[in-house]
N, C-alpha and C. Protein backbone atom coordinates (compact mmCIF):
# COMPACT_ATOMS: atom_id res chain seq x y z
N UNK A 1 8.89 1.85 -23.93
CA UNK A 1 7.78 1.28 -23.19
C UNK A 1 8.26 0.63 -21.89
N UNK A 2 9.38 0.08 -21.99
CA UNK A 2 9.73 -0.50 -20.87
C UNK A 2 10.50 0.10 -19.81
N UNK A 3 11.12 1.27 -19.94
CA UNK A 3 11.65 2.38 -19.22
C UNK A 3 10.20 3.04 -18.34
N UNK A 4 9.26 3.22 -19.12
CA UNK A 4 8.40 3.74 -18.17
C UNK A 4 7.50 2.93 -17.95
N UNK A 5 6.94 1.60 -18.13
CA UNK A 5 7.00 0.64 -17.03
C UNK A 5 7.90 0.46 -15.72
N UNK A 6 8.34 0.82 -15.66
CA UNK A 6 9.73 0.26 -14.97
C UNK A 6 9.84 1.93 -13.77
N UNK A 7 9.89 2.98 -14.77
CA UNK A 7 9.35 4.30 -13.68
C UNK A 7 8.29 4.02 -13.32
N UNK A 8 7.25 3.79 -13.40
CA UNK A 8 5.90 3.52 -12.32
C UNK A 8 5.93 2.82 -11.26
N UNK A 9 6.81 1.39 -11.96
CA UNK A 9 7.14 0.24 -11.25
C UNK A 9 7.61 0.84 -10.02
N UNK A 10 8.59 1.66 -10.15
CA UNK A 10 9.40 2.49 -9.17
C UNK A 10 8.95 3.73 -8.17
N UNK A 11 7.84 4.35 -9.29
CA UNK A 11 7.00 5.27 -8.36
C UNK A 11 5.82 4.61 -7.51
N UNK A 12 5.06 3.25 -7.77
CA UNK A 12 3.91 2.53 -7.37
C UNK A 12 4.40 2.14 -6.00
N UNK A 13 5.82 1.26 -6.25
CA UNK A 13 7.04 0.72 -4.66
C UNK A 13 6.70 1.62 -4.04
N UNK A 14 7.17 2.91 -4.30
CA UNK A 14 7.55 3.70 -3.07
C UNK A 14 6.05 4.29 -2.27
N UNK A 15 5.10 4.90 -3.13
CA UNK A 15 3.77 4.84 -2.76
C UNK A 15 3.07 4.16 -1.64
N UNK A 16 3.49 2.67 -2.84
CA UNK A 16 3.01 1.50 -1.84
C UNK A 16 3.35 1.69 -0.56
N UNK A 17 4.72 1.43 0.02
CA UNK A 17 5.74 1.67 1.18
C UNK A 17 4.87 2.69 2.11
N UNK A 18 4.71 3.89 1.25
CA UNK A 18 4.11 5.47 2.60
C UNK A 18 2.53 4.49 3.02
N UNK A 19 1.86 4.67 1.94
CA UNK A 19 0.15 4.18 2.22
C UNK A 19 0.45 3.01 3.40
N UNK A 20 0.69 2.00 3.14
CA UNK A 20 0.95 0.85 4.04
C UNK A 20 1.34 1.26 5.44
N UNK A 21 2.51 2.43 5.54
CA UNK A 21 3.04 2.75 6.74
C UNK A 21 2.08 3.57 7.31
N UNK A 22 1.38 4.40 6.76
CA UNK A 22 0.10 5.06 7.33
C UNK A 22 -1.02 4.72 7.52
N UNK A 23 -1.38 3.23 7.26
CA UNK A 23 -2.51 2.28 8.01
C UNK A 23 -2.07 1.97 9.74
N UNK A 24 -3.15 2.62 10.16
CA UNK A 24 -3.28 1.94 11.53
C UNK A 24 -3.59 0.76 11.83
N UNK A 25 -2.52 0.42 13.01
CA UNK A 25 -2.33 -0.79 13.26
C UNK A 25 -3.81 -1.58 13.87
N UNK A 26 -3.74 -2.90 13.39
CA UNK A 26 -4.97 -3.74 14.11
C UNK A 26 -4.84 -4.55 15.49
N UNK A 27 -3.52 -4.42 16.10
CA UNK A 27 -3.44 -5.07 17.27
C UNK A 27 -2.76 -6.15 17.13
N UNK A 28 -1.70 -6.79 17.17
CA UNK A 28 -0.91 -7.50 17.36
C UNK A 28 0.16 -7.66 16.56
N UNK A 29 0.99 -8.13 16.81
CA UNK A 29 2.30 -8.16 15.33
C UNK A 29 3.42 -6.98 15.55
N UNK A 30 3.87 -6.50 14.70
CA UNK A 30 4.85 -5.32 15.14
C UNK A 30 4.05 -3.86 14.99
N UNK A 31 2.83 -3.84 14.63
CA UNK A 31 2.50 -2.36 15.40
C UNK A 31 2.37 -2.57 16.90
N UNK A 32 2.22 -3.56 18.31
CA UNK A 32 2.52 -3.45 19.40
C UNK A 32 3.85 -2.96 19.56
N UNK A 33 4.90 -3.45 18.64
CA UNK A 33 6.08 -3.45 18.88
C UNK A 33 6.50 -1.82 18.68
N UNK A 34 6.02 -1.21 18.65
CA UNK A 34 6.55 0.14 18.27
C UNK A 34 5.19 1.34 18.98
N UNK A 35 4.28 0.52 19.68
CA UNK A 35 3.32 1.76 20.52
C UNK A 35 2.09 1.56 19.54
N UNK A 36 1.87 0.88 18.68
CA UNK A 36 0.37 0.96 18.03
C UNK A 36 -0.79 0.27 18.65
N UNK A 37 0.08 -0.66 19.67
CA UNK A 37 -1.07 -1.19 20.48
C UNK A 37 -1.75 -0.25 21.79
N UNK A 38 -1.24 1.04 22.21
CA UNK A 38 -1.72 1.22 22.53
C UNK A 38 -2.87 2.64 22.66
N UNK A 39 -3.10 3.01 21.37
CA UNK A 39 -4.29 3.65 20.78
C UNK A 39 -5.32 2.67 21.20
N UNK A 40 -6.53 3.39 21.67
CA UNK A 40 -8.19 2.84 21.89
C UNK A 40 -8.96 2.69 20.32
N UNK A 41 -9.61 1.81 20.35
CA UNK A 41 -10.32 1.53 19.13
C UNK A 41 -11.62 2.12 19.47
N UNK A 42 -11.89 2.98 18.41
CA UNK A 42 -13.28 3.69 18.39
C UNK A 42 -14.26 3.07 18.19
N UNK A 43 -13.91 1.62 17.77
CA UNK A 43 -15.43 0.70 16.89
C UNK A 43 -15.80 1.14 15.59
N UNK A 44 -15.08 1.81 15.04
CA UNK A 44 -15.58 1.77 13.44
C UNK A 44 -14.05 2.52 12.71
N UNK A 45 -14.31 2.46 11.52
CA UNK A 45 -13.01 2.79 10.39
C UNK A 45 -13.80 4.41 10.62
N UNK A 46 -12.85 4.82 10.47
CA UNK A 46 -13.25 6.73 9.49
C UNK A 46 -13.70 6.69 8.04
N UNK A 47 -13.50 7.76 7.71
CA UNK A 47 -13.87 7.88 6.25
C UNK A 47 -12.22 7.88 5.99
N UNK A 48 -11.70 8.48 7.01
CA UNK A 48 -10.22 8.68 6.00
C UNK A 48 -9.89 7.23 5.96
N UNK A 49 -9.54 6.76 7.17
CA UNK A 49 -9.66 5.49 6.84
C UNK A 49 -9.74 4.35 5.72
N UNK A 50 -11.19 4.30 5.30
CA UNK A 50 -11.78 4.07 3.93
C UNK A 50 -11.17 4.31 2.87
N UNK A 51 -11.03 5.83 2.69
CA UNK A 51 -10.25 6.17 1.88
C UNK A 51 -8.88 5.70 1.29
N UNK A 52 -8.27 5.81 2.79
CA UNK A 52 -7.03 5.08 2.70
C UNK A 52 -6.64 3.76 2.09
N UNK A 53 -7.57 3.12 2.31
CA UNK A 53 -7.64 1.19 1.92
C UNK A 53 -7.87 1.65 0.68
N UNK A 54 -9.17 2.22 -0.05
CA UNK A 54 -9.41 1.93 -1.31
C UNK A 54 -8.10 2.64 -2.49
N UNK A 55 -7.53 4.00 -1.86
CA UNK A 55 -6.50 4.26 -2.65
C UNK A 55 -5.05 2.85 -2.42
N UNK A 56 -4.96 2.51 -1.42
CA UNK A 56 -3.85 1.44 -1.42
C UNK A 56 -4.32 0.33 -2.08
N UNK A 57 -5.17 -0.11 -2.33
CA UNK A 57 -5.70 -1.24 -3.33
C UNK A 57 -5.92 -0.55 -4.48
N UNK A 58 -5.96 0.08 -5.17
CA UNK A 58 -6.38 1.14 -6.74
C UNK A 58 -5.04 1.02 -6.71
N UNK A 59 -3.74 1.30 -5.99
CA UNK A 59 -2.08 1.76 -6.65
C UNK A 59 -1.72 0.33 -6.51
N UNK A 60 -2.21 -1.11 -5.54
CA UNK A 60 -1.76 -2.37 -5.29
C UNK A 60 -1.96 -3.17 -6.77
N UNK A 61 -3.14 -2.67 -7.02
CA UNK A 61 -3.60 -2.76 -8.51
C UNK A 61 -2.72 -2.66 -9.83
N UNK A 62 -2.47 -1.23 -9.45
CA UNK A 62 -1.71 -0.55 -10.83
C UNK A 62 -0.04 -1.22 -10.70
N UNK A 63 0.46 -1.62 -9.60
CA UNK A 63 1.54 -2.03 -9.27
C UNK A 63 1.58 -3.40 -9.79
N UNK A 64 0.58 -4.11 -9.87
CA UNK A 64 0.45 -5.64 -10.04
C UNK A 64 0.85 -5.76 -11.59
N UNK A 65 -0.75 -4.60 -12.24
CA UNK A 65 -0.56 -4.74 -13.60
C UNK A 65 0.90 -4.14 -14.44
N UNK A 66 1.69 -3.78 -13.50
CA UNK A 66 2.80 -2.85 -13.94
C UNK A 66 4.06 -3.85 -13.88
N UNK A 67 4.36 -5.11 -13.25
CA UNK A 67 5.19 -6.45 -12.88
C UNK A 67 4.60 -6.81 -14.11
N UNK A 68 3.35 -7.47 -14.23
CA UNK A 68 2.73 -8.26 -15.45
C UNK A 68 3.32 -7.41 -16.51
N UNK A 69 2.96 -6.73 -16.83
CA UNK A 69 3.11 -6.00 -18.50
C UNK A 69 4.74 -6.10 -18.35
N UNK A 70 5.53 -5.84 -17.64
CA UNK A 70 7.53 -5.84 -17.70
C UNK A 70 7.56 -7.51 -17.54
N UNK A 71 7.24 -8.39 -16.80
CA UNK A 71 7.03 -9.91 -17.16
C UNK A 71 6.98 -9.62 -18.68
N UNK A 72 5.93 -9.49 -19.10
CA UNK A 72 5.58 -10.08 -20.84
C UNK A 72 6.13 -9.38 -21.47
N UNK A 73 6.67 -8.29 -21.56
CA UNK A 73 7.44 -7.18 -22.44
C UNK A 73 9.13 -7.57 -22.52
N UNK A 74 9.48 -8.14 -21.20
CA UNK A 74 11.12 -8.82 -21.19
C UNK A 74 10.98 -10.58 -21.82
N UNK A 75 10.19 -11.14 -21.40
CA UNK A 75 10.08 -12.27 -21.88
C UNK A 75 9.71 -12.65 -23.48
């Protein structure tokens, strides 16, 4: 049980890492620092967009509950 806790744990990280890096930047901070400041803002999210957030919060999720359960399973 705790081996594959621990693979998710490991597949959820890396997930996490891509999704996050493929959110467009909101303007200030280090996406200026690397050219994200200067894309035009359309005034609204996309659908992919959307998409994007709700799958990175659904795996931010599964990642959370995946620390908790290896917390209480080692302890």
């Amino acid at each position: 049980m705790i081996a594959a806790l621990q693979i998710v744990l490991a597949i959820t990280s890396f997930l996490l890492i891509v999704l996050i890096l493929l959110h467009k930047g909101k303007g200030g901070g280090l996406s200026d620092l690397f050219g994200g400041g200067m894309s035009s803002s359309l005034g609204g999210s996309s659908v992919a967009e959307r998409n994007l957030d709700r799958i990175t919060i659904a795996l931010a999720l599964i990642w959370v509950a995946a620390i908790v359960a290896l917390g209480l399973l080692l302890k």
